[in-house]
N, C-alpha and C. Protein backbone atom coordinates (compact mmCIF):
# COMPACT_ATOMS: atom_id res chain seq x y z
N UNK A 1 0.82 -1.19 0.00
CA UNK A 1 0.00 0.00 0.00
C UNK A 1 0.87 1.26 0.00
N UNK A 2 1.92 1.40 1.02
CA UNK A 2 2.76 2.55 1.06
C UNK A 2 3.38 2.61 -0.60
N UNK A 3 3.81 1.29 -1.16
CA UNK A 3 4.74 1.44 -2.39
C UNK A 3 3.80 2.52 -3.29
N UNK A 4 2.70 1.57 -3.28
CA UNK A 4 1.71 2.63 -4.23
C UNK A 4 1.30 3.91 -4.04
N UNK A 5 1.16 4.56 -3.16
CA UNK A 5 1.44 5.77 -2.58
C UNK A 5 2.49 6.70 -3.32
N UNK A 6 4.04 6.02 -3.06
CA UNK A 6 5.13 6.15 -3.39
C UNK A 6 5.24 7.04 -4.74
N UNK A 7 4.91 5.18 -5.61
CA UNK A 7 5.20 5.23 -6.77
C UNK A 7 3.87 6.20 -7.54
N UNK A 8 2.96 6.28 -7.14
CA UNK A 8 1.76 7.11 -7.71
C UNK A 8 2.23 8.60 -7.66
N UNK A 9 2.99 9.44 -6.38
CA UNK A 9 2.77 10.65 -5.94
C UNK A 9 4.01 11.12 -5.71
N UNK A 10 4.89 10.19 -5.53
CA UNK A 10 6.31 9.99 -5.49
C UNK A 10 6.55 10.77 -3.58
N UNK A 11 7.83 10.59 -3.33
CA UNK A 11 8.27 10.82 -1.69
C UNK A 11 7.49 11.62 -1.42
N UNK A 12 7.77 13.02 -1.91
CA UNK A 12 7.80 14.74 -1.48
C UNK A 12 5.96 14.34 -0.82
N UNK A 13 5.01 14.32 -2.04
CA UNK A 13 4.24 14.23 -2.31
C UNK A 13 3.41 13.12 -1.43
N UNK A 14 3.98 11.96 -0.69
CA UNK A 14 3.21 10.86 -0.20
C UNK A 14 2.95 11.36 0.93
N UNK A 15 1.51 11.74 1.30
CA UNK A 15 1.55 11.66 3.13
C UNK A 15 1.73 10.41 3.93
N UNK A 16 2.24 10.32 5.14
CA UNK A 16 1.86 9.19 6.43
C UNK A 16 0.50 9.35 6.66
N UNK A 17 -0.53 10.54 6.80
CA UNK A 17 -1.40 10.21 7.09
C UNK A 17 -2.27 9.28 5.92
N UNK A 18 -2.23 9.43 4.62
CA UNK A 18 -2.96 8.70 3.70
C UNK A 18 -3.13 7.55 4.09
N UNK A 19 -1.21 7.07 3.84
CA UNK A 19 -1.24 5.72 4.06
C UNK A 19 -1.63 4.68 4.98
N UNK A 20 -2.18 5.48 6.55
CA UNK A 20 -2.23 5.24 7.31
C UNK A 20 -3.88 4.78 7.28
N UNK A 21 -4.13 6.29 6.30
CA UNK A 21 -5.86 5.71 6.66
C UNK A 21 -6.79 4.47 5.35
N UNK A 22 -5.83 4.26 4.35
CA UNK A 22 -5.67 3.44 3.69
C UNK A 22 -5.13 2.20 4.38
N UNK A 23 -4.31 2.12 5.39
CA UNK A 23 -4.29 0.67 6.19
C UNK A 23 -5.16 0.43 6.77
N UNK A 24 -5.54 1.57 7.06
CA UNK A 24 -6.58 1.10 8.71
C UNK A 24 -6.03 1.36 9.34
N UNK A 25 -4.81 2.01 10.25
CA UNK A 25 -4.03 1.92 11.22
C UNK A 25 -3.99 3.67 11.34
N UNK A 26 -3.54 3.72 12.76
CA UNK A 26 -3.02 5.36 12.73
C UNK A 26 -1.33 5.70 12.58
N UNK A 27 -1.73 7.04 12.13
CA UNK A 27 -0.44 7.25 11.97
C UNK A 27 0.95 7.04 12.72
N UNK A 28 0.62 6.78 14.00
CA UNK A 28 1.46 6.35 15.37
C UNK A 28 1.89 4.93 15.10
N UNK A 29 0.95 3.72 14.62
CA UNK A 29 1.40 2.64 14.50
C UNK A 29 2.40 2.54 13.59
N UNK A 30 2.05 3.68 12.38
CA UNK A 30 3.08 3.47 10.92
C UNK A 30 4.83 3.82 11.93
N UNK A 31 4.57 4.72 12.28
CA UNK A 31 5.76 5.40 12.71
C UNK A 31 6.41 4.50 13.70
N UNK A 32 5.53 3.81 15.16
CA UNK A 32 6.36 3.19 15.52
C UNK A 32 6.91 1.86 15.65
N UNK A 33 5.86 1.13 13.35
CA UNK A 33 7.12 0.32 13.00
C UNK A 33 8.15 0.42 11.82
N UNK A 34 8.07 1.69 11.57
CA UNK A 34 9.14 2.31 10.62
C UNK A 34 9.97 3.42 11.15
N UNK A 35 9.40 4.07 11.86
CA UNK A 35 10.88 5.13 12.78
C UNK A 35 10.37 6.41 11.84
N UNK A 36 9.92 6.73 10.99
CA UNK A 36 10.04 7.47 9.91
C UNK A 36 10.00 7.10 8.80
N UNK A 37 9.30 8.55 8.20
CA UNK A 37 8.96 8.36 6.57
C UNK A 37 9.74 8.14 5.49
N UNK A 38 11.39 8.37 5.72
CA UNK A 38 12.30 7.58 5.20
C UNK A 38 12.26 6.43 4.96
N UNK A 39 12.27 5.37 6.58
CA UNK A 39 12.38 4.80 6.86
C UNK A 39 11.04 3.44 6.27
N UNK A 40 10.05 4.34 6.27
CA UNK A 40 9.21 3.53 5.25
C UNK A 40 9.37 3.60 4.13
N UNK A 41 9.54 4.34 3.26
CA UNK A 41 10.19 4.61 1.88
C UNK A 41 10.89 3.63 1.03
N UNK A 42 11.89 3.44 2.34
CA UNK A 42 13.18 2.32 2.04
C UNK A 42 12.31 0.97 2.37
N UNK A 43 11.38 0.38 3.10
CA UNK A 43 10.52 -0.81 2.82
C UNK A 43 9.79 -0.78 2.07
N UNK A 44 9.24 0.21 1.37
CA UNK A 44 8.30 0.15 0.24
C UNK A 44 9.22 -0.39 -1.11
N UNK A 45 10.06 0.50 -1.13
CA UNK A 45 11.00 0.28 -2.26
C UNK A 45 11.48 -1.33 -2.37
N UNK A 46 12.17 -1.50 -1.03
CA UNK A 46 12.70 -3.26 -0.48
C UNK A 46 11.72 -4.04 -0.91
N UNK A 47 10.45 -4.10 -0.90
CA UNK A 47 9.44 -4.77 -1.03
C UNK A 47 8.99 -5.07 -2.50
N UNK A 48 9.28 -3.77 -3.05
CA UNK A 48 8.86 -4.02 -4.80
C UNK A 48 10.06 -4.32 -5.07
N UNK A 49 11.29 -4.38 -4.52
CA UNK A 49 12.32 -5.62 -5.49
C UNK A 49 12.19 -6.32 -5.09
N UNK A 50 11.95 -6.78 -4.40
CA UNK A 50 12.09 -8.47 -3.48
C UNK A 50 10.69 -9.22 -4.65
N UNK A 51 9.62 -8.50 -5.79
CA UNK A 51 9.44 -9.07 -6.61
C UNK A 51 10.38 -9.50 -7.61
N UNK A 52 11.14 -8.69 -7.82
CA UNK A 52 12.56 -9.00 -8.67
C UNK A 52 13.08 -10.21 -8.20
N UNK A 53 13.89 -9.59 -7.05
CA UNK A 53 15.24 -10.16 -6.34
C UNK A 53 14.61 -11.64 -6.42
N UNK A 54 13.45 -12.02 -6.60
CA UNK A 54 12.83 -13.48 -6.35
C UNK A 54 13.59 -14.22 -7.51
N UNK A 55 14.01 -13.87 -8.22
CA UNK A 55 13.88 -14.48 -9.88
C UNK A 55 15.89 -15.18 -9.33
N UNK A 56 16.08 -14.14 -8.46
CA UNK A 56 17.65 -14.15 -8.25
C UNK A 56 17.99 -15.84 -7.55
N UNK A 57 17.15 -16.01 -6.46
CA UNK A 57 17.38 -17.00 -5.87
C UNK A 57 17.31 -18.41 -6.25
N UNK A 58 18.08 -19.23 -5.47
CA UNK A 58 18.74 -20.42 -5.95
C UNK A 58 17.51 -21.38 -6.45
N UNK A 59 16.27 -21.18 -5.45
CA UNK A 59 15.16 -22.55 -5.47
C UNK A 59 14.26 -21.75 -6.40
N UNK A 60 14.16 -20.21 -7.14
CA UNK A 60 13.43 -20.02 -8.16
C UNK A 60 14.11 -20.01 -9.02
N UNK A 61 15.14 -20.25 -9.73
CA UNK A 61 15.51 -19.99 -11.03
C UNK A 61 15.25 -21.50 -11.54
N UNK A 62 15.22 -20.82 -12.92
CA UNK A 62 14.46 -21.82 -14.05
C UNK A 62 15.80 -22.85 -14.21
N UNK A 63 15.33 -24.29 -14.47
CA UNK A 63 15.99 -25.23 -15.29
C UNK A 63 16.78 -24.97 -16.83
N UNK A 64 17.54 -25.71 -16.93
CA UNK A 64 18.01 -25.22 -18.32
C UNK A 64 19.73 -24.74 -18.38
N UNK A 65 19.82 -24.26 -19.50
CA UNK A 65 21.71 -24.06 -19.81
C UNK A 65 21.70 -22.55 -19.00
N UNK A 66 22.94 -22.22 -18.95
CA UNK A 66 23.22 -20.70 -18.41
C UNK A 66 22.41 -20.00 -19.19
N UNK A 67 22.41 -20.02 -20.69
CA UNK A 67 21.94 -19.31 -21.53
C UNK A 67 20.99 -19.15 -21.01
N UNK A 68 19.85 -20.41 -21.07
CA UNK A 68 18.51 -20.27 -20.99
C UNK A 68 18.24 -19.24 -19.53
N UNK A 69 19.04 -19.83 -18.62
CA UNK A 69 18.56 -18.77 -17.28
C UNK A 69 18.64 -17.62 -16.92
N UNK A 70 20.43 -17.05 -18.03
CA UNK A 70 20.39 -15.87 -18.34
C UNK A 70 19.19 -15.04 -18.97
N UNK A 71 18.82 -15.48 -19.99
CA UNK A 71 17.56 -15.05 -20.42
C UNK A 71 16.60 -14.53 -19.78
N UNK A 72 15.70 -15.98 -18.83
CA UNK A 72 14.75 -15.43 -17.90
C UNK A 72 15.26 -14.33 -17.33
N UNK A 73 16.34 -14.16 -16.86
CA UNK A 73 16.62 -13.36 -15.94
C UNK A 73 16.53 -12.06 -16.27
N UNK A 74 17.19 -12.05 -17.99
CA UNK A 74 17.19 -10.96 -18.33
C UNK A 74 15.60 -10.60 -18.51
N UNK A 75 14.84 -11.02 -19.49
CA UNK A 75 13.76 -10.76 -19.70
C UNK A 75 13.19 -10.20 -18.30
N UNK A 76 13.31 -10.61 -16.93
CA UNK A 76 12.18 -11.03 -15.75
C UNK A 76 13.14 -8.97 -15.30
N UNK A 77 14.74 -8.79 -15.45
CA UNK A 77 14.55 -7.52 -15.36
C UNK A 77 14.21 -6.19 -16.32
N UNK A 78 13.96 -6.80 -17.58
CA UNK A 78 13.87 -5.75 -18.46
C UNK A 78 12.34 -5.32 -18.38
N UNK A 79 11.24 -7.00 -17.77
CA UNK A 79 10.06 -6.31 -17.67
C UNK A 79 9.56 -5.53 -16.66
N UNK A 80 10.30 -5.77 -15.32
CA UNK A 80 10.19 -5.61 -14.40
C UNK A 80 10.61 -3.65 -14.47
N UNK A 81 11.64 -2.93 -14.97
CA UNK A 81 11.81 -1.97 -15.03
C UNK A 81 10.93 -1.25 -16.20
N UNK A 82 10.16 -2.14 -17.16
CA UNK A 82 9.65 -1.39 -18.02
C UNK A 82 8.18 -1.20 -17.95
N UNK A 83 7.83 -1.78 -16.53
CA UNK A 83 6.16 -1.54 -16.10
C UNK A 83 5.98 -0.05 -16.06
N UNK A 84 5.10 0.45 -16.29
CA UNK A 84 4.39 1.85 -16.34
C UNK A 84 4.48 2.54 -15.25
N UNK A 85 4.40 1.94 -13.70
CA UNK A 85 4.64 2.31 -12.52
C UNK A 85 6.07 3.06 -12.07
N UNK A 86 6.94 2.19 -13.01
CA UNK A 86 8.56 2.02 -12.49
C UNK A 86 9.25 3.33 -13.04
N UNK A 87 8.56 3.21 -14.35
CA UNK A 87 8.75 4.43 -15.29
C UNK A 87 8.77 5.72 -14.58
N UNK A 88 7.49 5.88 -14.32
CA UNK A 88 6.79 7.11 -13.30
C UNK A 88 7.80 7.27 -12.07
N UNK A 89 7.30 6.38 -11.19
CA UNK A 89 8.37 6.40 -10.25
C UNK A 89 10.17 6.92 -10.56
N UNK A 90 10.24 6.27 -11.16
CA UNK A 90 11.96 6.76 -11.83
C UNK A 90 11.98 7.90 -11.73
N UNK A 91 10.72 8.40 -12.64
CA UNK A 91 11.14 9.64 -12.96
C UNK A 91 11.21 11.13 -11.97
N UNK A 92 9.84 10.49 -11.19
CA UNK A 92 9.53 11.39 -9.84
C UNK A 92 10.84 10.98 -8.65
N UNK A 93 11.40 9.57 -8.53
CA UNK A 93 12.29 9.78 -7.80
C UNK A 93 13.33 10.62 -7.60
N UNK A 94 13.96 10.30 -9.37
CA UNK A 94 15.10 11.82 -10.14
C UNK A 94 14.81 12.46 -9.73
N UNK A 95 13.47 13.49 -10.10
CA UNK A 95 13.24 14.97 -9.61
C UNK A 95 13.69 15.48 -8.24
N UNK A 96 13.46 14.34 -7.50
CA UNK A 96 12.99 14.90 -5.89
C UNK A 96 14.55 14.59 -5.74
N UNK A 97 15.33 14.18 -5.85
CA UNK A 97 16.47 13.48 -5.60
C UNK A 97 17.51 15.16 -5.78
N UNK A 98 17.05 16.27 -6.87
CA UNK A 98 17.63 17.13 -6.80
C UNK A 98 17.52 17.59 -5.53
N UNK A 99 16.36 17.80 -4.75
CA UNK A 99 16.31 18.45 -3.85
C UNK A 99 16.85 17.80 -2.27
N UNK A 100 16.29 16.53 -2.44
CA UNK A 100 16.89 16.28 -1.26
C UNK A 100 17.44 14.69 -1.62
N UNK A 101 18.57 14.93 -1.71
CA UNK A 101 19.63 13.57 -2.13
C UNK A 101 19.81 12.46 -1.13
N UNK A 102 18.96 12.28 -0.17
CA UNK A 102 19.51 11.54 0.73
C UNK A 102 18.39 10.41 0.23
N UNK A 103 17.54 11.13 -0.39
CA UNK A 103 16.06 10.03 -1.00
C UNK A 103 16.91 9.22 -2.03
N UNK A 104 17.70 9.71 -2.44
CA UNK A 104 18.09 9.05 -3.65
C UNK A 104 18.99 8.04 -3.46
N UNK A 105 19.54 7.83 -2.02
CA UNK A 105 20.67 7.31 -1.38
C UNK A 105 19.60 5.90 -0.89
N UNK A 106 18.44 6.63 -0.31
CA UNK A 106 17.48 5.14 0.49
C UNK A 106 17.18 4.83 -0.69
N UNK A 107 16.49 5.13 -1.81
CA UNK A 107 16.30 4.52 -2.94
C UNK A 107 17.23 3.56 -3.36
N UNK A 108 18.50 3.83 -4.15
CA UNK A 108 19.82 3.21 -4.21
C UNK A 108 19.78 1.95 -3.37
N UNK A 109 19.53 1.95 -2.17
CA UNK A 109 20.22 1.26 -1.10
C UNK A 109 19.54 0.35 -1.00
N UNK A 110 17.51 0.70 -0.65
CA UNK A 110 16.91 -0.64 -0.79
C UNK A 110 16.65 -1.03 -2.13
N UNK A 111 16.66 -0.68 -3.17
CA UNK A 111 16.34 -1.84 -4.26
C UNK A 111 17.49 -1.73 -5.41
N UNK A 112 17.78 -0.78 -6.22
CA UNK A 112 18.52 -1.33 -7.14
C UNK A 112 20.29 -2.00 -6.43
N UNK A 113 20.61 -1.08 -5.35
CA UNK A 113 21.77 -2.58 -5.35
C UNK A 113 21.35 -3.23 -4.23
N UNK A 114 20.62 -3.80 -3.26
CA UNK A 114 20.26 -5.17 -3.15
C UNK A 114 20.04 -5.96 -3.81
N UNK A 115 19.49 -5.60 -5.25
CA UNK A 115 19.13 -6.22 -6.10
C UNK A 115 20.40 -6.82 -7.10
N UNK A 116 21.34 -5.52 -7.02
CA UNK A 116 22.58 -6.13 -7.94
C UNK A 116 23.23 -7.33 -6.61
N UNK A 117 23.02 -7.09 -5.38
CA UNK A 117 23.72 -7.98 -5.06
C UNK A 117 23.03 -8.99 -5.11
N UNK A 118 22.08 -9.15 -4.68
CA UNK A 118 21.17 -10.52 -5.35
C UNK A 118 21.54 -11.21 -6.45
N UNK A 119 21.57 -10.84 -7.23
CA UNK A 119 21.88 -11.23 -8.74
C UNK A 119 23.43 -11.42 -8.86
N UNK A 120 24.26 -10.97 -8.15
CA UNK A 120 25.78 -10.55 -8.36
C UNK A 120 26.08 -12.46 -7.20
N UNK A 121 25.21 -13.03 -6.50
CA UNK A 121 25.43 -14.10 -5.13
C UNK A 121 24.97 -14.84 -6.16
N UNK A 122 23.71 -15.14 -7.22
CA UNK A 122 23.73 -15.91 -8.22
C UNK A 122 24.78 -16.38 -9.36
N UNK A 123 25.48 -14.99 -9.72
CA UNK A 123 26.64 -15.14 -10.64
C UNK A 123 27.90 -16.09 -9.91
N UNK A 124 28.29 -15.55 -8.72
CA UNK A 124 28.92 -16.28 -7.95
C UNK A 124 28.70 -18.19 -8.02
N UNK A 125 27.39 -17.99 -7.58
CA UNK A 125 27.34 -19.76 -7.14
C UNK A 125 27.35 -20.27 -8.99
N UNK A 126 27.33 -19.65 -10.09
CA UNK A 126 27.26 -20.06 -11.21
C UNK A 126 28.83 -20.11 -11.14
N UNK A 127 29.42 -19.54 -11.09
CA UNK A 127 30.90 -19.31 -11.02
C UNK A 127 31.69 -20.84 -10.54
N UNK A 128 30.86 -21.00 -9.33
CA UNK A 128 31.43 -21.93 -7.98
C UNK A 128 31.04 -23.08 -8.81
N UNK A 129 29.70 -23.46 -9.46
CA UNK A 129 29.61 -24.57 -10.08
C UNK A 129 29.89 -24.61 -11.56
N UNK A 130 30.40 -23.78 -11.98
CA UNK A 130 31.41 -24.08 -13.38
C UNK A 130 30.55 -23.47 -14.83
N UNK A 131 29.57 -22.77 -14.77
CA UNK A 131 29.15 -22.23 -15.97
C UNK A 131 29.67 -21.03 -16.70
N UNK A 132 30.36 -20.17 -15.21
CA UNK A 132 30.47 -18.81 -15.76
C UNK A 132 31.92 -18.86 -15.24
N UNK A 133 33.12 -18.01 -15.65
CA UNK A 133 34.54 -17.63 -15.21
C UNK A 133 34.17 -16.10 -15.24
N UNK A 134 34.16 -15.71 -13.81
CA UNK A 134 34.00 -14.42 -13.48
C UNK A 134 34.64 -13.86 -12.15
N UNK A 135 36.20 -13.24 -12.05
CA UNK A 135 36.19 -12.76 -10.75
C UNK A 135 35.45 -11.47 -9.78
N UNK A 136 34.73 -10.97 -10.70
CA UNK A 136 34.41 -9.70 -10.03
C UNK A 136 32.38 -9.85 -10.25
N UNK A 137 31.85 -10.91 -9.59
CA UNK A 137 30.51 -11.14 -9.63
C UNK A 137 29.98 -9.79 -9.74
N UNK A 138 30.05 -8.34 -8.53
CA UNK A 138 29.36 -7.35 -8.54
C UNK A 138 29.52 -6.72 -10.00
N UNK A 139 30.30 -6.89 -10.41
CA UNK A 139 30.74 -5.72 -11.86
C UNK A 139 29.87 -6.58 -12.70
N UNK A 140 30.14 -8.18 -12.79
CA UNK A 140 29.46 -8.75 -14.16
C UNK A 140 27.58 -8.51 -14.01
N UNK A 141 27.42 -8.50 -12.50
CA UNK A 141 25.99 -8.24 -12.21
C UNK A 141 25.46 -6.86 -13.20
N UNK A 142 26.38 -5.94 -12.63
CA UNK A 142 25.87 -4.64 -13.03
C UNK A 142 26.27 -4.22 -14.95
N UNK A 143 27.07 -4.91 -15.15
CA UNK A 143 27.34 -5.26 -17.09
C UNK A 143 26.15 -5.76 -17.52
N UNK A 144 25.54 -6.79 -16.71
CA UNK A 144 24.86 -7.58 -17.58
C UNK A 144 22.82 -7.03 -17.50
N UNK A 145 23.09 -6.16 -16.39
CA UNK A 145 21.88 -5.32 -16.33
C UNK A 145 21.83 -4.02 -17.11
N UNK A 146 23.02 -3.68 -17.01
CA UNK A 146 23.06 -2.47 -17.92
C UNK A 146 23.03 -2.80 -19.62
N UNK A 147 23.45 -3.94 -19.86
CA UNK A 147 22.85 -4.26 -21.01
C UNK A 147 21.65 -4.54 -21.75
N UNK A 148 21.08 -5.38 -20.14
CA UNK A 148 19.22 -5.49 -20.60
C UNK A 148 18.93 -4.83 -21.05
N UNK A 149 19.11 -3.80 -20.11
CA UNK A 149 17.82 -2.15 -20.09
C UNK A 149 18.54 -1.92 -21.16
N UNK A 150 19.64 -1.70 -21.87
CA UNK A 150 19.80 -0.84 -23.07
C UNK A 150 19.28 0.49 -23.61
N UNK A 151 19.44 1.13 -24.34
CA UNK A 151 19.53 2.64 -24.46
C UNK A 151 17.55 2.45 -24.33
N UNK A 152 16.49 1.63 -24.24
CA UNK A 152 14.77 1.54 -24.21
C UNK A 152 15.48 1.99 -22.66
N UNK A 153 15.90 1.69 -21.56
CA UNK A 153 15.43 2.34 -20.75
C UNK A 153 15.44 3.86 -20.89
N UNK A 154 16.40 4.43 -21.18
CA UNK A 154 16.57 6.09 -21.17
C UNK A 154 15.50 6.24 -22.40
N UNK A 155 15.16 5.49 -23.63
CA UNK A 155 14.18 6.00 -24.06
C UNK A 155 12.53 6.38 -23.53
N UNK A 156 12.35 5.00 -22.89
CA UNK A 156 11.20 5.02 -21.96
C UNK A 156 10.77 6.29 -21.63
N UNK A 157 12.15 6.70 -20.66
CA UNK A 157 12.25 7.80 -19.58
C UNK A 157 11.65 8.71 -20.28
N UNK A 158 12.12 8.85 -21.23
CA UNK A 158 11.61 10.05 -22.53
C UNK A 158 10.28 9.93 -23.41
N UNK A 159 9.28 9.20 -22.70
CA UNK A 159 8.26 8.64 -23.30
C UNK A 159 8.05 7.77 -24.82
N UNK A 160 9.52 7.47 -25.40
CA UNK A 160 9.01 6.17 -26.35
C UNK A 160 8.97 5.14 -25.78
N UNK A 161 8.14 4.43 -27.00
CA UNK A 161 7.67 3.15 -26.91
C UNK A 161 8.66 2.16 -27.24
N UNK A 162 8.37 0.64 -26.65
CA UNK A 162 9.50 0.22 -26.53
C UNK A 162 8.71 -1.38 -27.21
N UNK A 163 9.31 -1.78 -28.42
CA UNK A 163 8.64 -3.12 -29.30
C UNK A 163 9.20 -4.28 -28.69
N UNK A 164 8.19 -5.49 -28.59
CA UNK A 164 8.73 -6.90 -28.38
C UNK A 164 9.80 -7.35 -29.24
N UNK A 165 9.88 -6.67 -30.66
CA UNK A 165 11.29 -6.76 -31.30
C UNK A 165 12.62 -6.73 -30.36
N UNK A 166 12.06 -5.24 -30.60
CA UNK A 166 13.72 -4.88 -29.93
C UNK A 166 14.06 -5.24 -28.10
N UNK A 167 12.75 -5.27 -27.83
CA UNK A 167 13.19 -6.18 -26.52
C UNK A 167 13.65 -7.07 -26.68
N UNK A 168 13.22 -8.02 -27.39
CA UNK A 168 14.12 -9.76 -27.52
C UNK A 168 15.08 -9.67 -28.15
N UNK A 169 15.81 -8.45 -29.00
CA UNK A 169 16.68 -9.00 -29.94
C UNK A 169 17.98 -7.95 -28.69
N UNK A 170 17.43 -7.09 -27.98
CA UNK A 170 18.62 -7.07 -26.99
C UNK A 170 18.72 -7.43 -25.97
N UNK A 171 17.85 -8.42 -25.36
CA UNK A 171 17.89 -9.36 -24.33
C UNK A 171 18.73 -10.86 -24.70
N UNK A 172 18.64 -10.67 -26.02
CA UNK A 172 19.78 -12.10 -26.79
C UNK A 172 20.94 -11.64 -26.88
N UNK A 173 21.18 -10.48 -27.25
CA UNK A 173 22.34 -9.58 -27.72
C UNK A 173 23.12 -9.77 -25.83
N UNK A 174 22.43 -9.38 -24.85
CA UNK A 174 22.93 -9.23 -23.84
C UNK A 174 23.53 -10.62 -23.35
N UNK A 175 22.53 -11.53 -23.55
CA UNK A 175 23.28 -13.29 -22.94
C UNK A 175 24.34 -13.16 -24.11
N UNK A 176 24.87 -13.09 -25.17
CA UNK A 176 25.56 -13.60 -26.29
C UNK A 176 26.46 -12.57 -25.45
N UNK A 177 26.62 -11.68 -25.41
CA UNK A 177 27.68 -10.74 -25.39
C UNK A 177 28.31 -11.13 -23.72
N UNK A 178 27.73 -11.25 -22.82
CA UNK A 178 27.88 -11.34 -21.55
C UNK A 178 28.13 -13.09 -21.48
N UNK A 179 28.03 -14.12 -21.92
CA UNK A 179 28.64 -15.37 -21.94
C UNK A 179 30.17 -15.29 -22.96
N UNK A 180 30.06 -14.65 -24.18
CA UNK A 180 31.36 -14.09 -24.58
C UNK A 180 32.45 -14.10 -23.66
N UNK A 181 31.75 -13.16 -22.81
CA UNK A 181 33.16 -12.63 -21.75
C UNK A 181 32.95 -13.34 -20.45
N UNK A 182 32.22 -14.09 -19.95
CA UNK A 182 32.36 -14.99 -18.78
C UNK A 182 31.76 -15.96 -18.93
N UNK A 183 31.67 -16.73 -20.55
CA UNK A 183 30.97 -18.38 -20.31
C UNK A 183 32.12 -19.15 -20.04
N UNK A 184 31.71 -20.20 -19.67
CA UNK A 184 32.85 -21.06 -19.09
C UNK A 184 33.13 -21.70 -20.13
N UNK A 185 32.90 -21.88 -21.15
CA UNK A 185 33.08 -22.43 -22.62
C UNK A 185 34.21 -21.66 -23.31
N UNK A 186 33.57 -20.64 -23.21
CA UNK A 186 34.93 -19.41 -23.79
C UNK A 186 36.15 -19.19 -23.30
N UNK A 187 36.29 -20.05 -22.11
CA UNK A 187 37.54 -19.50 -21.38
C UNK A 187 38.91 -21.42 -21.11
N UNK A 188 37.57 -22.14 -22.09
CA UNK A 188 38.28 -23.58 -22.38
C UNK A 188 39.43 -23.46 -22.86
């Protein structure tokens, strides 16, 4: 409930009291199990990756070659950042982030890199069991996301539209290019 708040009206803009009367609860309960409206901010945010971060872990990822799981993975973040919500949000986060940067720091902190590290403890145990040759898991995490999103995310941002073409043909482009440089095949 708070995320949506969030992501609808963005920080500046979200009251405690809304959300409060949208729980059912008073504003006293919100506060004394979040400490503050920061402090909820950063669980709202934690909460909508931990739909992500799910895809990261050992007992959900899909069957199949690296390739294939690379894929899901990629696909599961390219859709995941290209929902209509995320968009918005992004963009209202940026704004507010001029003014007061410390939002932009709890942002940062609970979801996009928990999330790289999530994904960066997957690369690892791929590492440990022999698919991928990678010493620097956090860097290949953050290569291989920055490739998903590809220049559609900054377009997004800018209101184009973004085709199932060119989604799949740089979500392939990204496993091909990113097993290149750390499949364990390539380094035979």
């Amino acid at each position: 409930m708070a995320a949506r708040h969030f992501f609808e009206h963005g920080y500046a803009a979200t009251a405690i009291e809304q959300i409060a009367a949208d729980a059912g609860v008073s504003k006293v309960t919100i506060y004394n199990q979040f400490g503050d409206k920061r402090a909820l901010f950063a669980a709202a945010v934690a909460c909508e990756c931990e739909k992500l971060r799910g895809h990261f872990s050992l007992d959900a990822m899909p069957q199949g070659t690296i390739r294939e799981r690379l894929t899901v993975i990629g696909e599961a973040i390219a859709a995941f950042l290209s929902r209509p919500e995320m968009i918005q949000f992004d963009r209202r986060i940026a704004a507010e982030t001029e003014t007061e940067p410390a939002i932009g720091e709890v942002f940062l902190d609970a979801g996009p890199r928990r999330m790289k590290h999530g994904f960066a403890a997957y690369l690892r145990y791929c590492a440990e069991t022999g698919d991928l040759v990678l010493d620097d898991p956090e860097l290949a995490a953050e290569q291989f996301v920055s490739m998903c999103k590809g220049m559609d995310d900054l377009e997004r941002r800018f209101g184009a539209a973004v085709t199932p073409e060119n989604f799949e043909r740089r979500i392939a482009g990204a496993v091909d290019v990113f097993l290149a440089a750390y499949g364990a095949a390539c380094h035979r």
